[in-house]
C-alpha atoms as a PDB file:
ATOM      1  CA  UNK A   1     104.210  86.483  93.043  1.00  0.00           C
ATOM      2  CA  UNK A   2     106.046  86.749  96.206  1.00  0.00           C
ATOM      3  CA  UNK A   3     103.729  89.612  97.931  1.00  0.00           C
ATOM      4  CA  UNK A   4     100.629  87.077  96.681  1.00  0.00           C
ATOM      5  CA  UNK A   5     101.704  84.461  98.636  1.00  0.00           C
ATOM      6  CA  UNK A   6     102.953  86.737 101.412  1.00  0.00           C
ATOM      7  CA  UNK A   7      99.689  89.087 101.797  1.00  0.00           C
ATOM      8  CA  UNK A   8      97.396  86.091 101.109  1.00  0.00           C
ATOM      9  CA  UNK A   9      99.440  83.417 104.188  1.00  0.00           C
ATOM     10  CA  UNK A  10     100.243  85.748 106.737  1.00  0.00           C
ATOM     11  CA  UNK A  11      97.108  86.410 107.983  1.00  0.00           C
ATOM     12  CA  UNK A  12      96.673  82.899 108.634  1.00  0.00           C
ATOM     13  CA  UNK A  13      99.544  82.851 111.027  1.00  0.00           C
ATOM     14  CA  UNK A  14     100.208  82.824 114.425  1.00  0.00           C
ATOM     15  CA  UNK A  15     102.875  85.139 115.238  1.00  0.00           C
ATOM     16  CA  UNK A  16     105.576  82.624 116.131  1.00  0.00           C
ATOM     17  CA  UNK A  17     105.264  81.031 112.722  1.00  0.00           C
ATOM     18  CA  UNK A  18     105.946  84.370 110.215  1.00  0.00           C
ATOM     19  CA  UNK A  19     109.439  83.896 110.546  1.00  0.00           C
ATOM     20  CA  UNK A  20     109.434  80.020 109.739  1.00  0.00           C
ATOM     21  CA  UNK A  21     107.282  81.079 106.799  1.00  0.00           C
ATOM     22  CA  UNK A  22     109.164  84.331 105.649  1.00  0.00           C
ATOM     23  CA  UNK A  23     112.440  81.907 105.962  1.00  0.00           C
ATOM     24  CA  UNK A  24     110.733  79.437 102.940  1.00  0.00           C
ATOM     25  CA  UNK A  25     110.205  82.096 101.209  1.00  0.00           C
ATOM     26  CA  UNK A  26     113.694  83.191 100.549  1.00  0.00           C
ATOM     27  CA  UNK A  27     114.650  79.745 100.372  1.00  0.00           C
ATOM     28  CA  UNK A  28     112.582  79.594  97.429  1.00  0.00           C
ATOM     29  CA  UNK A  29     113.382  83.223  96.365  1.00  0.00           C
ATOM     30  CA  UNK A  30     117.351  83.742  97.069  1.00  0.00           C
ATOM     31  CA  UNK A  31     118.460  86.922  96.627  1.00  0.00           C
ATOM     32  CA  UNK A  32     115.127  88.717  96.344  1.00  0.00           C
ATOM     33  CA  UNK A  33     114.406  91.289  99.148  1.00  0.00           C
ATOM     34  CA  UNK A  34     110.301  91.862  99.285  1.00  0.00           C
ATOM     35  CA  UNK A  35     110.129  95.394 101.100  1.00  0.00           C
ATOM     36  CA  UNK A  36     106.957  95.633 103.437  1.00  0.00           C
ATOM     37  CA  UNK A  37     104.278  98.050 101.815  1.00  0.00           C
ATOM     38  CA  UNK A  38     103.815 101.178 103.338  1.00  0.00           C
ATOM     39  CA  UNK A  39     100.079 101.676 104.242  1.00  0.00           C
ATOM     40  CA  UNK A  40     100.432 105.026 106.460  1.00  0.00           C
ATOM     41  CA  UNK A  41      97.527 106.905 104.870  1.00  0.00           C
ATOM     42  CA  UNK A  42      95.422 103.693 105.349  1.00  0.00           C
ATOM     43  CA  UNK A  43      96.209 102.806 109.158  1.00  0.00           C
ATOM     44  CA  UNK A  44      95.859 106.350 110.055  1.00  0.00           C
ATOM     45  CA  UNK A  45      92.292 105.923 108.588  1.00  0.00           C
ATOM     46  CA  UNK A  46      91.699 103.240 110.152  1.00  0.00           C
ATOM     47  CA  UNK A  47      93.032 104.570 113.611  1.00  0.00           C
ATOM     48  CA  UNK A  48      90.315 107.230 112.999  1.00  0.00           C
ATOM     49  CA  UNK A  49      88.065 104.883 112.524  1.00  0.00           C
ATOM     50  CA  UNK A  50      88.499 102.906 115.802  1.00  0.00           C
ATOM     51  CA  UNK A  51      88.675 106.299 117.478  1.00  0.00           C
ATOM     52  CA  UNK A  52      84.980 107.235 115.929  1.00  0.00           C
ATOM     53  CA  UNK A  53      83.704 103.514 116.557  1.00  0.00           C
ATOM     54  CA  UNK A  54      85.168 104.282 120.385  1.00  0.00           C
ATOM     55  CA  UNK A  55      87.429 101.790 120.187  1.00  0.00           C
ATOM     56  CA  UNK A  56      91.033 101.831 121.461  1.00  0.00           C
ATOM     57  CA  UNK A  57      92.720 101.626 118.590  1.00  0.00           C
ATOM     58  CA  UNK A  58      95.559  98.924 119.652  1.00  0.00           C
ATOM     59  CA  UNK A  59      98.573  98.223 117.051  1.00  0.00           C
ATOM     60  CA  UNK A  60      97.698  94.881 116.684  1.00  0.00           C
ATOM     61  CA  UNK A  61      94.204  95.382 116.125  1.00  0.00           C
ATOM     62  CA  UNK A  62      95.236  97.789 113.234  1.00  0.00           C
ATOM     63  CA  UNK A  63      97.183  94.821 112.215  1.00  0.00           C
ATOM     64  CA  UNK A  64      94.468  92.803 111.845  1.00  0.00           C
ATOM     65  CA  UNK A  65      92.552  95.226 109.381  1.00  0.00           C
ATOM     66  CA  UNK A  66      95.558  95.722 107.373  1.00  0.00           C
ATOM     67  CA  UNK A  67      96.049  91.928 106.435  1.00  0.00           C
ATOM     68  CA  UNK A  68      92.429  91.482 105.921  1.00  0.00           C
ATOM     69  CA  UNK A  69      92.945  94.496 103.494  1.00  0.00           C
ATOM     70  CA  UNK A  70      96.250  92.931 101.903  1.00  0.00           C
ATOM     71  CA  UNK A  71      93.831  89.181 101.407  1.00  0.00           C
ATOM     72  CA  UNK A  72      90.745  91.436  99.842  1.00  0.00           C
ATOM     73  CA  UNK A  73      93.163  92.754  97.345  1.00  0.00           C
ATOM     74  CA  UNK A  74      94.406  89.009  96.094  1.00  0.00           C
ATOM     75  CA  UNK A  75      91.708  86.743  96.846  1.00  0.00           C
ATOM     76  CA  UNK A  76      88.487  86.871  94.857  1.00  0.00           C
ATOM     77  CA  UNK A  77      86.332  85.724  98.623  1.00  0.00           C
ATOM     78  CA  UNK A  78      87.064  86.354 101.969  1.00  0.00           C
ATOM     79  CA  UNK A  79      85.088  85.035 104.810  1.00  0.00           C
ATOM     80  CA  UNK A  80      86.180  85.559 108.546  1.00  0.00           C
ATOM     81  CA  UNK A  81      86.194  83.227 110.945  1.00  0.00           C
ATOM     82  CA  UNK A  82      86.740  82.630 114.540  1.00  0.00           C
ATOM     83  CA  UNK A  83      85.432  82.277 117.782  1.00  0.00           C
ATOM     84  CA  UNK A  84      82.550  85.083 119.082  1.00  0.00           C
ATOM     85  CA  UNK A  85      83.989  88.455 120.066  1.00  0.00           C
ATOM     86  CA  UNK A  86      87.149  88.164 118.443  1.00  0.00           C
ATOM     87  CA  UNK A  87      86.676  90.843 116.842  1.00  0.00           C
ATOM     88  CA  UNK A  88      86.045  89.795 113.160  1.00  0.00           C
ATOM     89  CA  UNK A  89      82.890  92.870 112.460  1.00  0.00           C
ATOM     90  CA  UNK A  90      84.912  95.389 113.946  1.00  0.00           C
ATOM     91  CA  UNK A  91      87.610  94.711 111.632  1.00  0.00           C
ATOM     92  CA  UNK A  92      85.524  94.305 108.674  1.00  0.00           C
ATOM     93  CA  UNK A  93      83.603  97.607 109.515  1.00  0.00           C
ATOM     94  CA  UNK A  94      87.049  99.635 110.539  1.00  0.00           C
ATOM     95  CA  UNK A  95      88.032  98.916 107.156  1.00  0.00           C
ATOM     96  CA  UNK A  96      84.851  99.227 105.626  1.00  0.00           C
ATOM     97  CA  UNK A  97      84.700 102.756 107.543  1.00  0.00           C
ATOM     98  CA  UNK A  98      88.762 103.328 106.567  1.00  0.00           C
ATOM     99  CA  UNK A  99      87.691 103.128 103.015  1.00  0.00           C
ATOM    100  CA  UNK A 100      89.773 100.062 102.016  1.00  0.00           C
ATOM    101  CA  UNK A 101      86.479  97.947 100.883  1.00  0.00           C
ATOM    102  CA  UNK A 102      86.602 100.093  97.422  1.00  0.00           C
END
């Protein structure tokens, strides 16, 4: 329950608010340590990827890809949004290309 309502909020973010948000959470949850997931084998893919799409593949931009992988898994519809060139394709086709659209 606590990874849903992590991997499905984050995203949404800006950076300066994931610790407000992560603080509510073990407000709610005392005592219960969530340990990030380890998705090695999938950024390294998806590094590839940005390499092969000549791209520089930037941490934060791997970031991105991972959290929009983390919301496909627990939400039953994504759609992207933002302004142009932000960068939403290239994050949908790195992880389309990574092969975390399974």
């Amino acid at each position: 329950l606590i990874r849903s309502l992590r991997d499905s909020n984050v995203p949404k973010f800006l950076p300066e608010d994931i610790p407000l948000f992560q603080g509510i959470l073990s407000d709610l949850f005392p005592g219960i340590d969530l340990p990030n997931v380890d998705y090695v084998a999938l950024s390294e893919a998806i590094r590839e990827t940005l390499v092969s799409m000549k791209l520089q593949p930037v941490p934060a931009l791997i970031t991105k890809v991972v959290q929009l992988y983390e919301t496909m898994n627990v939400r039953h519809g994504v759609m992207l949004v933002g302004p142009t060139g932000c960068g939403k394709t290239t994050c949908f086709k790195a992880l389309a290309g990574a092969g975390g659209t399974n």
